[in-house]
C-alpha atoms as a PDB file:
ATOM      1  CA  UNK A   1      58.140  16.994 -11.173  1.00  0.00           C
ATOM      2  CA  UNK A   2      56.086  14.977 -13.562  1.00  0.00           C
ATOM      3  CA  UNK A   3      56.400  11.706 -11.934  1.00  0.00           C
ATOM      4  CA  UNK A   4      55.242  13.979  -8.346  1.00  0.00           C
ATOM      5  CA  UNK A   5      52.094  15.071 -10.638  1.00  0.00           C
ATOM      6  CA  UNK A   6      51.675  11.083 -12.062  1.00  0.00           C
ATOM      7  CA  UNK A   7      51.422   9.482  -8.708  1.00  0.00           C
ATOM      8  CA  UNK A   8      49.875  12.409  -7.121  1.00  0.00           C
ATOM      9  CA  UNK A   9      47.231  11.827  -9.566  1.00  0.00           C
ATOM     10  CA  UNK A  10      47.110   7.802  -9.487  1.00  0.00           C
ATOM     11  CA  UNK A  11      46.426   8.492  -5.600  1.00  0.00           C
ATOM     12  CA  UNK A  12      43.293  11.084  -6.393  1.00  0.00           C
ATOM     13  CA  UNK A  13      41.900   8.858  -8.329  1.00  0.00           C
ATOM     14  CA  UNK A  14      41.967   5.733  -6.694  1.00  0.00           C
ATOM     15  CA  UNK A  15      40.943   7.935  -3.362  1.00  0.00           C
ATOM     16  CA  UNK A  16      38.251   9.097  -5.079  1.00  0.00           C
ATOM     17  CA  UNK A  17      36.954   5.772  -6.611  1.00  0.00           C
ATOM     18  CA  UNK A  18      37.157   4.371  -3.182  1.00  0.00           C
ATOM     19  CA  UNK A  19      35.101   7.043  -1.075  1.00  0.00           C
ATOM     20  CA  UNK A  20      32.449   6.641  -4.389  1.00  0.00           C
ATOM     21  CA  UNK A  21      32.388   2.999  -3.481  1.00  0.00           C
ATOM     22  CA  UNK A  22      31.904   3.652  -0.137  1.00  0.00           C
ATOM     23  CA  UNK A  23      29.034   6.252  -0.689  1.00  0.00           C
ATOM     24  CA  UNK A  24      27.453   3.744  -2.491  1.00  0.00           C
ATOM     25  CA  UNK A  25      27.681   1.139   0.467  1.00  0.00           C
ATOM     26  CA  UNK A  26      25.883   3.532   2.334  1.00  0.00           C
ATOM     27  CA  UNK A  27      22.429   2.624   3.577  1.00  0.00           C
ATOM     28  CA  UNK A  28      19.855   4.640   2.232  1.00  0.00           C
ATOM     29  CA  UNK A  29      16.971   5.985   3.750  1.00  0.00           C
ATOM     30  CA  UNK A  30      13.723   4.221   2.495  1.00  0.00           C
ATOM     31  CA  UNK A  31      11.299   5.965   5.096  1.00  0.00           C
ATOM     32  CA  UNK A  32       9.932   8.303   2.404  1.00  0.00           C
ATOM     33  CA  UNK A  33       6.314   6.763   3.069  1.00  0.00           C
ATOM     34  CA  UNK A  34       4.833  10.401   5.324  1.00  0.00           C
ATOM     35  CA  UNK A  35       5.646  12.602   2.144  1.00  0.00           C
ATOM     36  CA  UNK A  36       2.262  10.865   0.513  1.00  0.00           C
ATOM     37  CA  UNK A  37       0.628   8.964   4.103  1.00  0.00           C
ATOM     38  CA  UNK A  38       1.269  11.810   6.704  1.00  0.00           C
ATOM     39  CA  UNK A  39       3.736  11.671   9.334  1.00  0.00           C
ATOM     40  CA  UNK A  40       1.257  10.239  11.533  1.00  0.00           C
ATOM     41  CA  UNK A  41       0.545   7.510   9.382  1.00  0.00           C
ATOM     42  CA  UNK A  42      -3.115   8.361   8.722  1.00  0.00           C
ATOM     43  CA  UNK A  43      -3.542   8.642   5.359  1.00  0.00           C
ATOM     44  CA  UNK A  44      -3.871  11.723   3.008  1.00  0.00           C
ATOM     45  CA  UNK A  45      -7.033  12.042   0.782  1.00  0.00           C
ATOM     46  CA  UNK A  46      -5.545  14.691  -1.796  1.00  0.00           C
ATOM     47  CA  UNK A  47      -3.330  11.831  -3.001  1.00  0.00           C
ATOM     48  CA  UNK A  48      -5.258   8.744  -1.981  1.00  0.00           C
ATOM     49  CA  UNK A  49      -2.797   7.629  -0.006  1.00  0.00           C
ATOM     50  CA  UNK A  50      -4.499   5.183   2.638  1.00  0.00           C
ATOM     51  CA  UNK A  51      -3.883   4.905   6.470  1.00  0.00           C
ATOM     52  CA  UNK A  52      -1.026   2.634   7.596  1.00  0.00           C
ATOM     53  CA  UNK A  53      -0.949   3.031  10.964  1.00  0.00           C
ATOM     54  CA  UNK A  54      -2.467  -0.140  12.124  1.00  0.00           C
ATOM     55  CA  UNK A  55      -1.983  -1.737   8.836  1.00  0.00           C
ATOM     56  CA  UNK A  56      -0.939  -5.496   9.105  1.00  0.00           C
ATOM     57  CA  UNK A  57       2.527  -6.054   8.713  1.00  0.00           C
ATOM     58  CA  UNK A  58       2.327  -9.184   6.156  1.00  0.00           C
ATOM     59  CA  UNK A  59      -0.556  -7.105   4.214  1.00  0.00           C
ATOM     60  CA  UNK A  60       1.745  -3.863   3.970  1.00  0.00           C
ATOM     61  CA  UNK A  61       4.522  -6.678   2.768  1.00  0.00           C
ATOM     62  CA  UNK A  62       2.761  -7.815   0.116  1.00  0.00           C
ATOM     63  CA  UNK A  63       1.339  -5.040  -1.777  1.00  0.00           C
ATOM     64  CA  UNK A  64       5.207  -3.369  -1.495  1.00  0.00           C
ATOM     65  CA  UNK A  65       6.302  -6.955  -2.872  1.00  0.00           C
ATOM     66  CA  UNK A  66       3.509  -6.461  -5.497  1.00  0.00           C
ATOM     67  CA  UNK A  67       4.321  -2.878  -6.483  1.00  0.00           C
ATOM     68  CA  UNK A  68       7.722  -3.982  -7.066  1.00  0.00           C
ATOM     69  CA  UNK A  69       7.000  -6.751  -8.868  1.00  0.00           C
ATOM     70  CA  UNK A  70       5.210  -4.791 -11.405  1.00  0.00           C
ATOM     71  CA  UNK A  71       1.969  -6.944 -10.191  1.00  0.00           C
ATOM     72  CA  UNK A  72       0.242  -4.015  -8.528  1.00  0.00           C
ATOM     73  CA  UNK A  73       0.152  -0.366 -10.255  1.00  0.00           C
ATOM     74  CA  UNK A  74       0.592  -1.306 -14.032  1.00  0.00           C
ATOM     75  CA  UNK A  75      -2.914  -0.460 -15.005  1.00  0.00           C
ATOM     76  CA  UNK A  76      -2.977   2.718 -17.437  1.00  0.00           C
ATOM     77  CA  UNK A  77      -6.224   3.737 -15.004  1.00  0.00           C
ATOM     78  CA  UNK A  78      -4.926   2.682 -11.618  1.00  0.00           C
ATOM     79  CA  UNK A  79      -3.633   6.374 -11.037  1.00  0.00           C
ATOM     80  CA  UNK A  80      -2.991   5.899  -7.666  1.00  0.00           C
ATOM     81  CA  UNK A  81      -1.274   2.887  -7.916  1.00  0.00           C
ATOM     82  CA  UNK A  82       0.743   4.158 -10.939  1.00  0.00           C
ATOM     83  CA  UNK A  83       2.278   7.198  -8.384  1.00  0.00           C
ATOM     84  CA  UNK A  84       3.021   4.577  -5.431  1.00  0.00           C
ATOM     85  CA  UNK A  85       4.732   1.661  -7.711  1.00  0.00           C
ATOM     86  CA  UNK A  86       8.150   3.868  -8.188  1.00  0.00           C
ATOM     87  CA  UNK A  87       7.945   4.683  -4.802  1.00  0.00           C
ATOM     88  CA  UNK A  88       8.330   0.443  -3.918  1.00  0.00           C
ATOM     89  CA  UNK A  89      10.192  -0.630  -7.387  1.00  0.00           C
ATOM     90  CA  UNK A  90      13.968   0.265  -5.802  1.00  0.00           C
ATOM     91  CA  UNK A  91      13.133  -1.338  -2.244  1.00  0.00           C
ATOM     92  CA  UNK A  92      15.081  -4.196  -1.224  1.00  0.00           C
ATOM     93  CA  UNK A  93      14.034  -6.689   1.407  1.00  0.00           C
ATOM     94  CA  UNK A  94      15.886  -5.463   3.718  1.00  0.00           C
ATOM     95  CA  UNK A  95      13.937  -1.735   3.088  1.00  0.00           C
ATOM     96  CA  UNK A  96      10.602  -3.641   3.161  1.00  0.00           C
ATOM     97  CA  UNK A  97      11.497  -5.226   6.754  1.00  0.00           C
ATOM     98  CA  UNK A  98      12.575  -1.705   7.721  1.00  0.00           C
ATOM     99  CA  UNK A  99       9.500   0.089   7.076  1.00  0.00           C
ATOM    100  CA  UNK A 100       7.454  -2.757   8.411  1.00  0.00           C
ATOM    101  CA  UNK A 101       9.116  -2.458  11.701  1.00  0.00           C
ATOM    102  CA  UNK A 102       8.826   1.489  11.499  1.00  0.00           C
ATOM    103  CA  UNK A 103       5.116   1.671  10.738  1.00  0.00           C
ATOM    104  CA  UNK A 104       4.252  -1.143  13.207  1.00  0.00           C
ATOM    105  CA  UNK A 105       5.547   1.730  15.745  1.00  0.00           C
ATOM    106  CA  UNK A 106       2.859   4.545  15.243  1.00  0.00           C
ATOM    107  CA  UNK A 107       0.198   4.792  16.877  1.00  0.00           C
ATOM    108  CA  UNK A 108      -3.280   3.187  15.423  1.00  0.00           C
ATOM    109  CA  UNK A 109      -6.360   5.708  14.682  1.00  0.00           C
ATOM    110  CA  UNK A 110      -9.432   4.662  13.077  1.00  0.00           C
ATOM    111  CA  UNK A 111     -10.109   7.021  10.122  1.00  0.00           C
ATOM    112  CA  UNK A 112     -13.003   9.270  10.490  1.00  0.00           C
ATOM    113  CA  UNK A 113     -15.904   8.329   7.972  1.00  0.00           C
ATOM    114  CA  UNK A 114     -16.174  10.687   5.479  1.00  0.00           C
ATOM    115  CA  UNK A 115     -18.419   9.405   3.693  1.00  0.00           C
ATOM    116  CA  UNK A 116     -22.671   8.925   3.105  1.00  0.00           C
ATOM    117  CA  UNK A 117     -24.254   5.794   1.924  1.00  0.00           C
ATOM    118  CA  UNK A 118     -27.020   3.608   3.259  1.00  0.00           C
ATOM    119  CA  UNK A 119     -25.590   1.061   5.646  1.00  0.00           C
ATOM    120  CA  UNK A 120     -28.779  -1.324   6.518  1.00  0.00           C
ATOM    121  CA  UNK A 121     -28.398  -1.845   2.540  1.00  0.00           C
ATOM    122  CA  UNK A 122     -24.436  -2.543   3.050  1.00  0.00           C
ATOM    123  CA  UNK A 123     -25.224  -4.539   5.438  1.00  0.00           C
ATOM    124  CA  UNK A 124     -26.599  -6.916   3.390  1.00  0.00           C
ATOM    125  CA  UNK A 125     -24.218  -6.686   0.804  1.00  0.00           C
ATOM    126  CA  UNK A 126     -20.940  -7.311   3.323  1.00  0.00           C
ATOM    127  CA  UNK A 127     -22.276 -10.521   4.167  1.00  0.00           C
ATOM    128  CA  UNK A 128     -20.266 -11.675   0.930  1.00  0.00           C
ATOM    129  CA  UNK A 129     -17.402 -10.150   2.066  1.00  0.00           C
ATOM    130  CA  UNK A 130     -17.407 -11.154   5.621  1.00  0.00           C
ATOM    131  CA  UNK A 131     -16.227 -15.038   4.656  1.00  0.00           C
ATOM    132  CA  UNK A 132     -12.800 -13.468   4.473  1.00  0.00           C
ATOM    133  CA  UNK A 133     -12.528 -10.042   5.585  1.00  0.00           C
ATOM    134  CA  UNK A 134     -14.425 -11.503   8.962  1.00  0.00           C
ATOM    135  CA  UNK A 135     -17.784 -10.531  10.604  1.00  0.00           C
ATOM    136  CA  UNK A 136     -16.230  -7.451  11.942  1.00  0.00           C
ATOM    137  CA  UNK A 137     -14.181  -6.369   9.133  1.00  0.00           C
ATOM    138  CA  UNK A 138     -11.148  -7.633  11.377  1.00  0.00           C
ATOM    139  CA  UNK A 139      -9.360  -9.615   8.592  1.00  0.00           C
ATOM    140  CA  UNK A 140      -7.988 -12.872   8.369  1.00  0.00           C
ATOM    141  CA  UNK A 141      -4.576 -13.655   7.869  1.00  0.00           C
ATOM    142  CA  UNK A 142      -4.898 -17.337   6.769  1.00  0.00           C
ATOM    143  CA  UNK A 143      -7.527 -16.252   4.071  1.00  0.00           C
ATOM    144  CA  UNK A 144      -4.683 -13.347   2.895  1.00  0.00           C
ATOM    145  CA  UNK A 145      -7.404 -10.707   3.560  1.00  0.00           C
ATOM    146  CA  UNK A 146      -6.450  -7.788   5.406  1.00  0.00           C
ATOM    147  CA  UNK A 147      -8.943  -5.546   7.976  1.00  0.00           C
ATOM    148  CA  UNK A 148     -11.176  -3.310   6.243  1.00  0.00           C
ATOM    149  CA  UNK A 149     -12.657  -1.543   9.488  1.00  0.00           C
ATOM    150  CA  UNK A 150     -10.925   1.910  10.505  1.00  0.00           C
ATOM    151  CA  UNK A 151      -9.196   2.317   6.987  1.00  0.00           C
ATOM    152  CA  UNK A 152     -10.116   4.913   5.174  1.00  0.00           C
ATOM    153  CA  UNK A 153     -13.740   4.720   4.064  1.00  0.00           C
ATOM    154  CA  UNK A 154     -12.509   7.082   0.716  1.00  0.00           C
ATOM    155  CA  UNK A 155      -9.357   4.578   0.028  1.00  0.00           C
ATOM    156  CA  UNK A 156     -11.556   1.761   0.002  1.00  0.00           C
ATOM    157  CA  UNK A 157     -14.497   3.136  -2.422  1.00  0.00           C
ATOM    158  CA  UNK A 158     -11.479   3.874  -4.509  1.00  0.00           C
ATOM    159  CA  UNK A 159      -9.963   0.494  -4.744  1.00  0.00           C
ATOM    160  CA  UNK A 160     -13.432  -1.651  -4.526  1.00  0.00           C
ATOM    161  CA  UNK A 161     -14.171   0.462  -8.025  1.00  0.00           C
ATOM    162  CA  UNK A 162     -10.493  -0.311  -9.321  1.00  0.00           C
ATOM    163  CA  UNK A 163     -11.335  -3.846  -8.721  1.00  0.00           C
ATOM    164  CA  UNK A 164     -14.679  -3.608 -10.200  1.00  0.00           C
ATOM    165  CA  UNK A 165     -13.347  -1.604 -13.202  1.00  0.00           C
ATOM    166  CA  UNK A 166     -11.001  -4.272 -13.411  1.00  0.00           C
ATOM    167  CA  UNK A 167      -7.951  -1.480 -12.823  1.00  0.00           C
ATOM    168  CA  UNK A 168      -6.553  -3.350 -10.048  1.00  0.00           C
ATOM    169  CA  UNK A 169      -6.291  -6.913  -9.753  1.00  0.00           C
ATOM    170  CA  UNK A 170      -5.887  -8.385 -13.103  1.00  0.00           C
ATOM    171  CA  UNK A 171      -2.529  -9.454 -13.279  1.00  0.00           C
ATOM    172  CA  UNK A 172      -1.880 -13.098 -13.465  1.00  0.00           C
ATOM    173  CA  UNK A 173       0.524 -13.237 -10.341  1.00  0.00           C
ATOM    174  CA  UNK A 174      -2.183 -11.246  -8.039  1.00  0.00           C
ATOM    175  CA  UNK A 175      -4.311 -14.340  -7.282  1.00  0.00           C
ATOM    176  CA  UNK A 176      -6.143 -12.299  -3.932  1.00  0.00           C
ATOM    177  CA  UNK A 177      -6.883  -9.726  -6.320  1.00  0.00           C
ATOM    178  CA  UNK A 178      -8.371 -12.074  -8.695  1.00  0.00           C
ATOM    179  CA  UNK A 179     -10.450 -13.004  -5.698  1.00  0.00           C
ATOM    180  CA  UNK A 180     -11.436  -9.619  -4.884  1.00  0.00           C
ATOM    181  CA  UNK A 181     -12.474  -9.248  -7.925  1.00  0.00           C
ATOM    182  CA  UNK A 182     -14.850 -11.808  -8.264  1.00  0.00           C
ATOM    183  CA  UNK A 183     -16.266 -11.179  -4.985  1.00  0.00           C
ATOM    184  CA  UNK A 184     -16.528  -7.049  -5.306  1.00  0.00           C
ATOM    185  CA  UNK A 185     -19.160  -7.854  -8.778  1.00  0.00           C
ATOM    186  CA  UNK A 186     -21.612  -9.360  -5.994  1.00  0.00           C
ATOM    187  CA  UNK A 187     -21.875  -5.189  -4.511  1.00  0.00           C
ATOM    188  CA  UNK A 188     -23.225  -5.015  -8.444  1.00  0.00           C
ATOM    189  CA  UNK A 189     -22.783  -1.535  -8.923  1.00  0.00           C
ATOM    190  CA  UNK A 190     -21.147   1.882  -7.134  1.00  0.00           C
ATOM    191  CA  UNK A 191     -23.929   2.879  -5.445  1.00  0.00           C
ATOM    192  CA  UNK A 192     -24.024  -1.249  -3.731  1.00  0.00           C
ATOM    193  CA  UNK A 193     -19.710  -0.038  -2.737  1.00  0.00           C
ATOM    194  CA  UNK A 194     -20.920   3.463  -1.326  1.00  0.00           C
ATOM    195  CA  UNK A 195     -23.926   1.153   0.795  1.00  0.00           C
ATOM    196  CA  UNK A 196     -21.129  -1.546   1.565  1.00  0.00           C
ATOM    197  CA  UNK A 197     -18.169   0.877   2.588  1.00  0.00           C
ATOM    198  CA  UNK A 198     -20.783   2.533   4.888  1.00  0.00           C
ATOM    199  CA  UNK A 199     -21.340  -0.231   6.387  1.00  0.00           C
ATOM    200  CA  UNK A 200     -17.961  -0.844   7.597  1.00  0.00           C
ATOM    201  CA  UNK A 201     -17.900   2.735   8.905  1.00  0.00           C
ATOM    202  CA  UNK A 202     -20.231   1.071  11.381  1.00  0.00           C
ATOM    203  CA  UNK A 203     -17.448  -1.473  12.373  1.00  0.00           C
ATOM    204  CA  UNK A 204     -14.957  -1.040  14.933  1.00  0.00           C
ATOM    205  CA  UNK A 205     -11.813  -3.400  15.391  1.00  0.00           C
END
């Protein structure tokens, strides 16, 4: 009767051990991204959570590389980025490809402007920011810089002042954000990133 108990035993434990290894060869599911974006993709103020619908795929790559890197979202002030980095720090590649290929499929919307600035002003101002981010706000791939027209005109004041503040781009491995943070001290102030921003409300892509 004892030996019956023993092996009967052995076999629940190495039964269970196996179906826990198995469980944790299950895929998970990575596609967590509406809870904060919205299931459509466009963004949700409340949390600052930008549009990705329409995002490029090789931009959206690299700040979820970033994030998990620890290279984007370490800044005690970056709020924003200090709630999404968690979110990216436990994706593998293979997650990254998957929501890549899972945004790419919803449908692109140009965010409504929500905000008021002075756009003959920001006009001016974009000029700067036009060598990489293109004449149209259309972005350019080979310069690394992604399309600011139809984003979220709140998301962008947001990061521009990160930048500015020096919140977001200051790590040593984030050499694009180094540039963008050169580049944003030409808008000189917030009100020249309210002007600026408005401008690219004017934009269509």
């Amino acid at each position: 009767m004892l030996k019956t108990f023993f092996a009967f035993s052995l076999c629940t434990v190495f039964w269970g051990s196996l179906n826990a290894a198995e469980t944790a060869r299950e895929p998970i599911n990575d596609r967590y991204c509406t809870t904060c974006h919205g299931a459509d993709g466009r963004g949700n103020e409340g949390v600052q959570a930008p549009r990705l619908a329409g995002m490029e795929p090789w931009y959206l790559r690299r700040q979820l590389q970033n994030f998990r890197a620890d290279v984007r979202g370490v800044h005690p002030e970056d709020r924003e980025g200090i709630a999404m980095r968690p979110m990216a720090t436990k994706l593998t590649d293979a997650s990254i490809d998957d929501i890549i290929d899972w945004v790419s499929s919803w449908e692109y919307v140009p965010a409504e402007a929500t905000i008021d600035g002075d756009p003959a002003r920001g006009r001016n101002l974009y000029s700067g920011c036009a060598v990489c981010h293109g004449g149209s706000a259309e972005g350019n791939e080979s310069l690394g810089a992604p399309a600011l027209a139809g984003q979220n005109d709140w998301y962008l004041l947001t990061q521009l002042k990160n930048f500015m503040a020096g919140y977001r781009g200051a790590h040593p491995d984030d050499s694009y954000g180094a540039q963008m943070r050169t580049m944003v001290n030409t808008l000189r102030n917030e009100a020249g990133i309210l002007n600026v921003v408005s401008y690219i409300n004017t934009l269509s892509r």
